[in-house]
Protein backbone atom coordinates (compact mmCIF):
# COMPACT_ATOMS: atom_id res chain seq x y z
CA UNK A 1 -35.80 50.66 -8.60
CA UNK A 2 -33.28 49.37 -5.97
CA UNK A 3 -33.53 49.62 -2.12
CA UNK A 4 -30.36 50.34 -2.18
CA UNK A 5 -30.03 48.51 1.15
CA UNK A 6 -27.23 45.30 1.07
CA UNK A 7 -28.26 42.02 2.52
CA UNK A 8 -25.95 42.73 5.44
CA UNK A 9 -27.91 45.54 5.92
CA UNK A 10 -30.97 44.20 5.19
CA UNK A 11 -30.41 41.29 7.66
CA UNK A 12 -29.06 44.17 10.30
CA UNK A 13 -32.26 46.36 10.31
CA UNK A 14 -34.61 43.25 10.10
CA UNK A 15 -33.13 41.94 13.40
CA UNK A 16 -33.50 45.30 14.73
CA UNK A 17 -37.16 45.67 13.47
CA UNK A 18 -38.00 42.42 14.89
CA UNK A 19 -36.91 42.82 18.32
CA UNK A 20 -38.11 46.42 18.88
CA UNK A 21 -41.94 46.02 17.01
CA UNK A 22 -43.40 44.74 19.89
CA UNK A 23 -40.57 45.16 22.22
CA UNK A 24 -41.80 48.58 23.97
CA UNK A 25 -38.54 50.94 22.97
CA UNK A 26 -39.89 52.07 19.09
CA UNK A 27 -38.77 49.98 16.27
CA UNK A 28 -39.42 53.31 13.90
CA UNK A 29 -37.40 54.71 15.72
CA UNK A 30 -34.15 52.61 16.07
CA UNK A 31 -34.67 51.77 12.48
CA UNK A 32 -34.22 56.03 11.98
CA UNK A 33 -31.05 55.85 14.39
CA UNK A 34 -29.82 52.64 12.20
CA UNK A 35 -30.37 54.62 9.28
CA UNK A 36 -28.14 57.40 10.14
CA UNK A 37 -25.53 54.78 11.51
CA UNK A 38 -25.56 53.19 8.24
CA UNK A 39 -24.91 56.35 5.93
CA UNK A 40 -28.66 56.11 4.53
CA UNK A 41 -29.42 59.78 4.15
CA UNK A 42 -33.23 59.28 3.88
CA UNK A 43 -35.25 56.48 5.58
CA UNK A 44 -36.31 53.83 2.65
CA UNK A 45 -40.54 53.61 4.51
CA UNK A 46 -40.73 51.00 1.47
CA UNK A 47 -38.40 48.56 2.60
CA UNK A 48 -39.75 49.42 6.25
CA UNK A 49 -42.64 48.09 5.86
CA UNK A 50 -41.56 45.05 4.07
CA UNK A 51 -39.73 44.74 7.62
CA UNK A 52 -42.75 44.88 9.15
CA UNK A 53 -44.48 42.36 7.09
CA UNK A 54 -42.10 40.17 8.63
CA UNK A 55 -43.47 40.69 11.84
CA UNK A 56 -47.05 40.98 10.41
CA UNK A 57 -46.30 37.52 9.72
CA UNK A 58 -44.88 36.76 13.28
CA UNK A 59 -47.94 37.99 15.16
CA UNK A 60 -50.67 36.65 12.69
CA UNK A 61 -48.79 33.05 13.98
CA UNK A 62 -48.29 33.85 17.46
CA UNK A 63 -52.40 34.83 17.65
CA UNK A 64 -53.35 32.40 15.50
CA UNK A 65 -56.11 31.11 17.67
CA UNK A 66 -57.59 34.12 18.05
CA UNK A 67 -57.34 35.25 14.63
CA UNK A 68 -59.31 32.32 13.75
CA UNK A 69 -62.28 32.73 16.10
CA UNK A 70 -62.13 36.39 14.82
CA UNK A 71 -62.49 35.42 11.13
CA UNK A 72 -65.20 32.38 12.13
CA UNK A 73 -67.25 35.05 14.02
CA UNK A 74 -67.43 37.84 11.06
CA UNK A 75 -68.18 35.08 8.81
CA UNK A 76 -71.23 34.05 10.86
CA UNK A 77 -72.43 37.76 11.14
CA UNK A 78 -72.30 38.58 7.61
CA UNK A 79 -74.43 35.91 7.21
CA UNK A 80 -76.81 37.42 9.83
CA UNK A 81 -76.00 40.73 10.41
CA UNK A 82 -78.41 40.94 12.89
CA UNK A 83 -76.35 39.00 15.17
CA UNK A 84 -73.49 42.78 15.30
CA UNK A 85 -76.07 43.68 18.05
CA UNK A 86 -74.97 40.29 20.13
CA UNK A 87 -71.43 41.68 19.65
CA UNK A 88 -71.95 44.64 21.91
CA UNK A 89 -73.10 42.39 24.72
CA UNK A 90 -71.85 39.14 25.34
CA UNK A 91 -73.80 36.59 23.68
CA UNK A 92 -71.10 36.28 21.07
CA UNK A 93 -67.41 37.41 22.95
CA UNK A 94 -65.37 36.98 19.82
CA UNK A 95 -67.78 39.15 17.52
CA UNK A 96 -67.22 41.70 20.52
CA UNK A 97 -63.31 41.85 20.24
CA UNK A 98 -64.08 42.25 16.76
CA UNK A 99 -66.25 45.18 17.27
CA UNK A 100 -63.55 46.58 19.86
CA UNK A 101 -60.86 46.28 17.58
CA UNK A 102 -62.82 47.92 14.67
CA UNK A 103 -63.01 50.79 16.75
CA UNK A 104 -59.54 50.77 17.51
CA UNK A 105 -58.65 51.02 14.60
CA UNK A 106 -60.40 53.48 13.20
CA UNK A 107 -59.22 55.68 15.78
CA UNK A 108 -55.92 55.05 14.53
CA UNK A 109 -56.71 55.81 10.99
CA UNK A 110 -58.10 59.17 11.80
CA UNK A 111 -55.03 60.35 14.13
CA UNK A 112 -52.45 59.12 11.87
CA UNK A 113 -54.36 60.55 8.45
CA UNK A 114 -54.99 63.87 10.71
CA UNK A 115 -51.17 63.95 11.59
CA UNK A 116 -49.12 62.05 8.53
CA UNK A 117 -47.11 64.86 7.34
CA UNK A 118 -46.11 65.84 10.96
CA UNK A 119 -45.15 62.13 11.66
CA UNK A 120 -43.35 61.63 8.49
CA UNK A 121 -41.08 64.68 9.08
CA UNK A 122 -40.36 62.98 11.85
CA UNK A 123 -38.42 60.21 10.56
CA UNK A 124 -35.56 62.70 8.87
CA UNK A 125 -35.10 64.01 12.78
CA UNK A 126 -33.36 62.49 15.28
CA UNK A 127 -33.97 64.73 17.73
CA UNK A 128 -37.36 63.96 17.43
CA UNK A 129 -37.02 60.47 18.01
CA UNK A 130 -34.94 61.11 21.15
CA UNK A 131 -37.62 63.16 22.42
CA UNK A 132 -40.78 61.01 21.67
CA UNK A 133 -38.15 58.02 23.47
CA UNK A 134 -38.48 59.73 26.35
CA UNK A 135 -42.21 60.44 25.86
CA UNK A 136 -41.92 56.86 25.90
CA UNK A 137 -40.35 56.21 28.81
CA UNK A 138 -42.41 58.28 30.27
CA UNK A 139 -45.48 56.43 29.47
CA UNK A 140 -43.95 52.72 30.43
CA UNK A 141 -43.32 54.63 34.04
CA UNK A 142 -47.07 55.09 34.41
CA UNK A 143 -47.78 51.45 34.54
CA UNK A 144 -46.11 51.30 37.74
CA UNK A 145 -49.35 52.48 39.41
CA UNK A 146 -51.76 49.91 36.96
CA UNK A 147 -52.82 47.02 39.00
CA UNK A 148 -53.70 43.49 37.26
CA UNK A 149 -56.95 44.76 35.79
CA UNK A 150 -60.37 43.47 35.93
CA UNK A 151 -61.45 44.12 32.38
CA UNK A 152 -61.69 41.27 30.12
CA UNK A 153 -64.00 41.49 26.68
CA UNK A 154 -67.36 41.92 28.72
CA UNK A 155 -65.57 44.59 30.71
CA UNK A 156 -64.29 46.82 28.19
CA UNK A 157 -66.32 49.55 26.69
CA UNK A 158 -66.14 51.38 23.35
CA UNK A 159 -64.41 54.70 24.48
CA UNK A 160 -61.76 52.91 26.07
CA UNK A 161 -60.94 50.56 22.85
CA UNK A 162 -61.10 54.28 21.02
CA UNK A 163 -58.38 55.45 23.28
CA UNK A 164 -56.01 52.68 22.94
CA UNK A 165 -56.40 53.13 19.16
CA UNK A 166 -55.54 57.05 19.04
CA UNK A 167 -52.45 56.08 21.04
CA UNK A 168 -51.69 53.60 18.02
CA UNK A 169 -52.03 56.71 15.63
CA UNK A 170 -49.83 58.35 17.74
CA UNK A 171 -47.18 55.75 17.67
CA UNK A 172 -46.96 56.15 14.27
CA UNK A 173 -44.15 59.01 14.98
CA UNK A 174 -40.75 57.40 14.96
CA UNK A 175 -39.90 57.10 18.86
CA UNK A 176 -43.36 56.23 19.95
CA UNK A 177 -43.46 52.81 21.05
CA UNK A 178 -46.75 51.04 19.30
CA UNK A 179 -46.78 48.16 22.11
CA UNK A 180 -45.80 50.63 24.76
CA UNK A 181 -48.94 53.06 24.11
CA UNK A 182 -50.95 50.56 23.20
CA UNK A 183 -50.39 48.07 26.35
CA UNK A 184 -49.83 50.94 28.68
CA UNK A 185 -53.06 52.81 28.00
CA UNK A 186 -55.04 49.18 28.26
CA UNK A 187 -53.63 48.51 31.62
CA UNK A 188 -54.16 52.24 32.92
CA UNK A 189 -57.70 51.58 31.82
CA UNK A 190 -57.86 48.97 33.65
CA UNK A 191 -57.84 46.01 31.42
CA UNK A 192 -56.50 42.39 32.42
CA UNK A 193 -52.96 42.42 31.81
CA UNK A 194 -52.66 39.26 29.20
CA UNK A 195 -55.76 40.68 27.78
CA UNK A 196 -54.19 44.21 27.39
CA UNK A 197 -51.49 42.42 25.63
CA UNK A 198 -53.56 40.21 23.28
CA UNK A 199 -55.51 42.88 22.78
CA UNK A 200 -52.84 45.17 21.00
CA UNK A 201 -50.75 42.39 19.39
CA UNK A 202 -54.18 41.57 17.40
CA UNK A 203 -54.63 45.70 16.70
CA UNK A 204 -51.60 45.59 15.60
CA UNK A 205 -52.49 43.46 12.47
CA UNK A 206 -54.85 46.11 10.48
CA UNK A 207 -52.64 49.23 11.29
CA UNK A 208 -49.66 47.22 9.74
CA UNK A 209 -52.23 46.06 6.52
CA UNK A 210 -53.01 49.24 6.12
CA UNK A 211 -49.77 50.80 5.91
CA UNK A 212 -48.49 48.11 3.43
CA UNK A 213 -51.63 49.02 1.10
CA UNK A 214 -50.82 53.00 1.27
CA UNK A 215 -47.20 52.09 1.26
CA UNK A 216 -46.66 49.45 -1.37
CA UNK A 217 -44.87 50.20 -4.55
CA UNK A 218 -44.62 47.31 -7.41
CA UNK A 219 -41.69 48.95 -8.84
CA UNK A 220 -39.43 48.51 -6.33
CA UNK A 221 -40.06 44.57 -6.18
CA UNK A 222 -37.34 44.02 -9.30
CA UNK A 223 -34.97 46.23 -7.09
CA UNK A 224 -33.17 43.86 -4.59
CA UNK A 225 -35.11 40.52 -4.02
CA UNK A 226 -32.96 39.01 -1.57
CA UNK A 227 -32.28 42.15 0.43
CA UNK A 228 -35.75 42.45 1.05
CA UNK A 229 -36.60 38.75 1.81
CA UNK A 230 -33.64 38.41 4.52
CA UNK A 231 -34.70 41.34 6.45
CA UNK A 232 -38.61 40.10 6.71
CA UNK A 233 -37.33 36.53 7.72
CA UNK A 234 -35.41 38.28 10.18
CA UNK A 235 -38.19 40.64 11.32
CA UNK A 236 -39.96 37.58 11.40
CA UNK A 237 -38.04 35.26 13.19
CA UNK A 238 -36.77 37.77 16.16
CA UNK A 239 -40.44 39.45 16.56
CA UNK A 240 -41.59 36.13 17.27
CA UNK A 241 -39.12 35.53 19.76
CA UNK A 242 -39.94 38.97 20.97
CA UNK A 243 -43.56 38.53 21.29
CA UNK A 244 -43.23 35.67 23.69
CA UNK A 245 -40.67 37.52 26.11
CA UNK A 246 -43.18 40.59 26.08
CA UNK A 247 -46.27 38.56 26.88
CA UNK A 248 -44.19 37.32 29.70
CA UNK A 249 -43.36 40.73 30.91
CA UNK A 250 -46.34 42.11 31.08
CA UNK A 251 -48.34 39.27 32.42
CA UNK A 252 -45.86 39.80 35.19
CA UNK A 253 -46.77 43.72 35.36
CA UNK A 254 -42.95 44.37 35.07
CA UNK A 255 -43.83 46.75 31.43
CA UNK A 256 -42.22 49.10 33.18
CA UNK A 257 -38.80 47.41 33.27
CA UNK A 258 -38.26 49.31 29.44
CA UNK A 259 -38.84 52.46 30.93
CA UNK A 260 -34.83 53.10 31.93
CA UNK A 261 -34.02 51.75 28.48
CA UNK A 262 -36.10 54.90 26.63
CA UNK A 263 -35.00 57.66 29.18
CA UNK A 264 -31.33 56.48 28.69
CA UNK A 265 -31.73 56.12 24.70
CA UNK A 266 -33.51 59.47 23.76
CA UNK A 267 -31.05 61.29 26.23
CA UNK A 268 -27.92 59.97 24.45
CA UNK A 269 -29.72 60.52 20.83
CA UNK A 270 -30.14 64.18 22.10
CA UNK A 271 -26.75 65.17 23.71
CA UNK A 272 -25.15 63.06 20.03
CA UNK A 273 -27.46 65.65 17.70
CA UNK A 274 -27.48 68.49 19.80
């Protein structure tokens, strides 16, 4: 079955995906306005989240380190699995994160299995998306008042790591920003800013496995090959890229800076579709 997606196209939306994954401004949601641009009368979510295994790709390299202490210390506590009860203090800090980010994310799994349909009607709505970009905004604003944080992995509790994944689930709804509800709620609850960061680049990683599992089609592999390879280099290559200038930002505590971006964005999409 083809995408039905050129590899102009293809190379268009993966540059866009890229930049706007973990750029706070919604990459669902400028892939929906690309969508419309480009003539595509419904959103293709398979070739979306080939997109996004491009930048499943970019963050699993640009948190490599961590990843690999996180994999090292699940190994060792399967073989003891005793040692989950070090996790919750901090005798072992990576088997923590791991805990934290369990919890995370399945906090995300619940709100976006409670609210799929809701969120995938979404996508077909532009005015939507210009809404939930100024929702958006609105959140980036808050961090204004977030100071550098004191939290670190001994800091952080389990109810706080279950917020920060609900606002995950939430971001599944095209305008959301995943990185901007993610990072914002971390540094309103107080956590270090680079940990905030770190923290949702590696949550991002099992949201985005999961949707490729519930998402993933074999049919549509024979469709267009090349299509679909150019965008996730391009997803790849730009979220990268983007990665490194938002770990910048908010190490700075400038997250905010996006804020005028959203308000300005979801504001034009709703005076265009009005």
């Amino acid at each position: 079955m083809s995408t039905g997606i050129d590899p102009l196209q293809a190379l268009l939306l993966g540059v866009i995906q890229g930049l706007t994954e973990f750029l706070p401004v919604s990459s669902s949601g400028h892939l929906v306005i690309f969508h419309q641009i480009l003539g595509m009368k419904e959103p293709d979510i398979f070739f979306d989240v080939c997109l996004h295994v491009g930048t499943l790709a970019a963050v699993c390299l640009f948190v490599r380190k961590e990843l690999t202490w996180l994999i090292l210390s699940l190994a060792r506590a399967l073989r003891s699995p005793g040692s989950f009860r070090k996790g919750l203090g901090m005798q072992d800090p990576d088997l923590r994160l791991l805990i934290l980010l369990a919890v995370a994310t399945l906090a995300t799994a619940v709100v976006a299995i409670i609210f799929m349909d809701f969120f995938k009607g979404m996508f077909g709505s532009p005015k939507s998306v210009g809404a939930a970009l100024i929702v958006t905004g609105a959140v980036l604003s808050a961090t204004v008042f977030s100071g550098p944080g004191t939290s670190g992995i001994a800091q952080v509790r389990l109810w706080q790591a279950l917020i920060v994944g609900m606002g995950q689930g939430v971001a599944v709804a095209p305008g959301i920003s995943r990185s901007g509800a993610t990072i914002s709620l971390a540094l309103m609850l107080g956590m270090e800013r680079e940990f905030a960061a770190r923290f949702s680049f590696l949550l991002f990683i099992p949201a985005i496995v999961g949707a490729l599992i519930l998402e993933f089609d074999i049919s549509r592999i024979g469709g267009e090959p090349f299509s679909l390879l150019l965008g996730m280099a391009a997803a790849g290559v730009t979220g990268f890229l983007a990665l490194k200038l938002l770990l910048g930002v908010v190490k700075k505590g400038r997250l905010w800076i996006f804020a005028p971006y959203c308000f300005l964005l979801g504001i034009r999409i709703l005076t265009w579709t009005w």
